[in-house]
Protein backbone atom coordinates (compact mmCIF):
# COMPACT_ATOMS: atom_id res chain seq x y z
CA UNK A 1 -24.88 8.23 -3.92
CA UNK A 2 -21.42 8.60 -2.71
CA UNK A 3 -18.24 6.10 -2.67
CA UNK A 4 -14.90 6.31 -1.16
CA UNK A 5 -11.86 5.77 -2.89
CA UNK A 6 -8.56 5.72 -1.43
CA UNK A 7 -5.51 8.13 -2.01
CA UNK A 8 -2.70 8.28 -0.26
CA UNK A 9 -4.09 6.03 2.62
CA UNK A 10 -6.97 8.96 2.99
CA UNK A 11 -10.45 7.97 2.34
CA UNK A 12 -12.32 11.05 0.14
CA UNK A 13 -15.69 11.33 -0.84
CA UNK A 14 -16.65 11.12 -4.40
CA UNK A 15 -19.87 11.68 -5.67
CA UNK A 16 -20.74 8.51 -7.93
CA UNK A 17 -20.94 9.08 -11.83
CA UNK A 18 -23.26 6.32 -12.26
CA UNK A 19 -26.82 6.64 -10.02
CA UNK A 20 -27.77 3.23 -10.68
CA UNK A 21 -27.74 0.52 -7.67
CA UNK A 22 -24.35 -0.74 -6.85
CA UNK A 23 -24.05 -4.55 -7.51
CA UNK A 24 -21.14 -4.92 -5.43
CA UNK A 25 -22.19 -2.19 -2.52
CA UNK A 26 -19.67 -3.42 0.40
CA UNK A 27 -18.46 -6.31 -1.52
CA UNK A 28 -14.36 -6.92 -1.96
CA UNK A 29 -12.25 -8.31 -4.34
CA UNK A 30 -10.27 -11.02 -4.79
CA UNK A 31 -7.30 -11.86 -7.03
CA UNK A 32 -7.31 -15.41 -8.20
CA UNK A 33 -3.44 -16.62 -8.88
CA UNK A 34 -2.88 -20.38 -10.37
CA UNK A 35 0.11 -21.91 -8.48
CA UNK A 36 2.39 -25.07 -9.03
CA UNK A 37 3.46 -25.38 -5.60
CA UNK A 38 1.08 -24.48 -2.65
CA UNK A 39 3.40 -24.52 0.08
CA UNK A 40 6.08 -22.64 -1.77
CA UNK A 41 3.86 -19.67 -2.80
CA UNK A 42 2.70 -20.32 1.14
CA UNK A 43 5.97 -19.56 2.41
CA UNK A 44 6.67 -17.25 -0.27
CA UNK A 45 3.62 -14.80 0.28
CA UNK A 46 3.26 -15.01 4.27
CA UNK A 47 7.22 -15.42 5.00
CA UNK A 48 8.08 -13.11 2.59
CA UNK A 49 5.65 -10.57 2.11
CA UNK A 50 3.95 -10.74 4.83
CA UNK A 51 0.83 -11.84 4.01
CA UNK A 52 -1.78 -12.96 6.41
CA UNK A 53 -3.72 -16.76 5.84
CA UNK A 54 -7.35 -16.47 5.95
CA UNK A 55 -8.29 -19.94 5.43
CA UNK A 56 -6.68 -23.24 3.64
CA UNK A 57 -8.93 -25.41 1.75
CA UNK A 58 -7.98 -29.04 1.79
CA UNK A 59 -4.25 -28.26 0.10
CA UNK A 60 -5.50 -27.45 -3.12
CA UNK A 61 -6.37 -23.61 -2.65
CA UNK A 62 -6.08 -20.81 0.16
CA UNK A 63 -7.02 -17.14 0.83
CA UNK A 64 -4.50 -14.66 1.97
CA UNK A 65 -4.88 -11.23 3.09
CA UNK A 66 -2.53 -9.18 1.54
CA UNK A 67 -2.15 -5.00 1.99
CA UNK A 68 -6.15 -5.00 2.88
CA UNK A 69 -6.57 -6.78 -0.93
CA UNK A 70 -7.62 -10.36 -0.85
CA UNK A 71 -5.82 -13.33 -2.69
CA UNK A 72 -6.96 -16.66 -3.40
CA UNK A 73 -3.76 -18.66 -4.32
CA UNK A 74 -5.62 -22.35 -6.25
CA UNK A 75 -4.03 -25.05 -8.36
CA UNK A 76 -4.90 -26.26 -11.88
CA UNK A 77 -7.85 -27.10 -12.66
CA UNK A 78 -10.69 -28.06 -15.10
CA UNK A 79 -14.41 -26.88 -15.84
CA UNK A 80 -16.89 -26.78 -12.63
CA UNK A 81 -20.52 -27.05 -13.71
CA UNK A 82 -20.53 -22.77 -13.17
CA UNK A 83 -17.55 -22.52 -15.74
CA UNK A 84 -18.23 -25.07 -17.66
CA UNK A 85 -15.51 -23.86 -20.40
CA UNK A 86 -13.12 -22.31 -18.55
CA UNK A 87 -9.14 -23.62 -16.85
CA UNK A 88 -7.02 -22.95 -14.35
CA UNK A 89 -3.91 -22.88 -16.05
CA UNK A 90 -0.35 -21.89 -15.18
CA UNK A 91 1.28 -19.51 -17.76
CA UNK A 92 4.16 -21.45 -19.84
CA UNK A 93 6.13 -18.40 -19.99
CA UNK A 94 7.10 -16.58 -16.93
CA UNK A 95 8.72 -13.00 -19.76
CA UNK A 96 4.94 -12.83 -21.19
CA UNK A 97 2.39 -11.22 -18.38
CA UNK A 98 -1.30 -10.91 -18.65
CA UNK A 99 -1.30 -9.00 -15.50
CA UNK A 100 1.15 -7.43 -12.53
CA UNK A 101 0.39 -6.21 -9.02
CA UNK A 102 2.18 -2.67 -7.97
CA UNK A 103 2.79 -1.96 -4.66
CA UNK A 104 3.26 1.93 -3.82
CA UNK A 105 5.53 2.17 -1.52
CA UNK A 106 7.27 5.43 0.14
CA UNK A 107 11.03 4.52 -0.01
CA UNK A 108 11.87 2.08 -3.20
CA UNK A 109 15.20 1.28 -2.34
CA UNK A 110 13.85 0.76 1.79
CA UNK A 111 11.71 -1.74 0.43
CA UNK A 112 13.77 -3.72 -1.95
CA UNK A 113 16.42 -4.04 0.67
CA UNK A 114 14.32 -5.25 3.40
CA UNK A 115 12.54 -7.83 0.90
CA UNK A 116 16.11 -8.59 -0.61
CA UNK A 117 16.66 -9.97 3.10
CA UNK A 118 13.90 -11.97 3.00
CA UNK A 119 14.73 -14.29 -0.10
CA UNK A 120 13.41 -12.17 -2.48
CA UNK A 121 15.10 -12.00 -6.19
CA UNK A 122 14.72 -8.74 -7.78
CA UNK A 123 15.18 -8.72 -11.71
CA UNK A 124 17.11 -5.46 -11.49
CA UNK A 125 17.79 -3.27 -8.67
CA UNK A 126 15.76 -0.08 -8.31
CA UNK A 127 15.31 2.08 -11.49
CA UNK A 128 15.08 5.86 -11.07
CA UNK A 129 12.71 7.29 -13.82
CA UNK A 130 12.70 10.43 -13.01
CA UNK A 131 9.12 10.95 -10.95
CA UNK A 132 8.93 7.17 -10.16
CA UNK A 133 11.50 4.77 -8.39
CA UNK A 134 10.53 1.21 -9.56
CA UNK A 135 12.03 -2.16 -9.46
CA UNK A 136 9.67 -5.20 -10.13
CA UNK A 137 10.45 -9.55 -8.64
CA UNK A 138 8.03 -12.27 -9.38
CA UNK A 139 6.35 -14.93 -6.86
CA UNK A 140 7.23 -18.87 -7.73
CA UNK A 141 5.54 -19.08 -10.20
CA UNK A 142 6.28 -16.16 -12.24
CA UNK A 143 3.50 -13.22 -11.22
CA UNK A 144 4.99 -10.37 -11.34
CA UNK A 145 4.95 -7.47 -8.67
CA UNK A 146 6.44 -3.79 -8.75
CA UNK A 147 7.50 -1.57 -6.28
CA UNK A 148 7.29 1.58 -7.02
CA UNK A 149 7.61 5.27 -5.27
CA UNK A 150 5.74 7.80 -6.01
CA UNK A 151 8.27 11.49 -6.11
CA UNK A 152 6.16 14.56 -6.12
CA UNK A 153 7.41 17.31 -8.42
């Protein structure tokens, strides 16, 4: 059984490690984010990043395509019968992250400039670390995203 995986923007063959059927065989995923404000992360995500809307669903929750990755941007909300324990909750504190989108990009500094003239607040300007050019911003409601280039050597 083989898979593709994606480096660089190339697709390579791989053979799979595990021979058992693949539950998610041409499945995709989705990243669910809890917002405050639908039509600020709206604006936000397709105004300025460039994200594509799929579909809306009656103001409380809407799929974008973002950098071939699916997100599904929903408000709070309580148990469903299929998660009967589980909440939709924003995070109180936008300094403590339980997760972060990176974005490779080629140029850092390209990139931060050209979202910089889009609205977009950086929390520091590029960083140089050597190998890696980062610098990271957050959406409305405090997700936080990195840019980051790759240097070979």
């Amino acid at each position: 059984m083989e898979s593709n995986i994606v480096i660089k923007h190339q697709y390579v063959k791989r053979e799979t490690v595990n021979k058992e059927p693949n539950p998610f065989q041409d499945s995709a995923l989705t990243t669910i984010l809890v917002v405050s404000d639908m039509e600020a992360s709206k604006r936000f995500y397709i105004d300025r990043l460039g994200a594509e809307l799929f579909r809306e669903y009656g103001g409380t929750s809407m799929v974008l395509q973002f950098l071939d990755n699916w997100i599904l941007l929903v408000t709070e909300g309580g148990p469903t019968e299929d998660k009967p324990d589980i909440n939709f909750k924003l995070t109180s504190d936008k300094n403590n992250v339980n997760h972060a989108f990176t974005i490779r990009v080629k140029d850092c500094h390209y990139s931060y400039t050209l979202l910089k003239e889009r609205g977009i607040t950086f929390i520091t300007p590029p960083y140089d670390r050597g190998q890696e050019v980062r610098c990271f911003f957050q959406d409305p409601d405090g997700h936080l995203f990195e840019i980051s280039e790759y240097k070979a050597g």
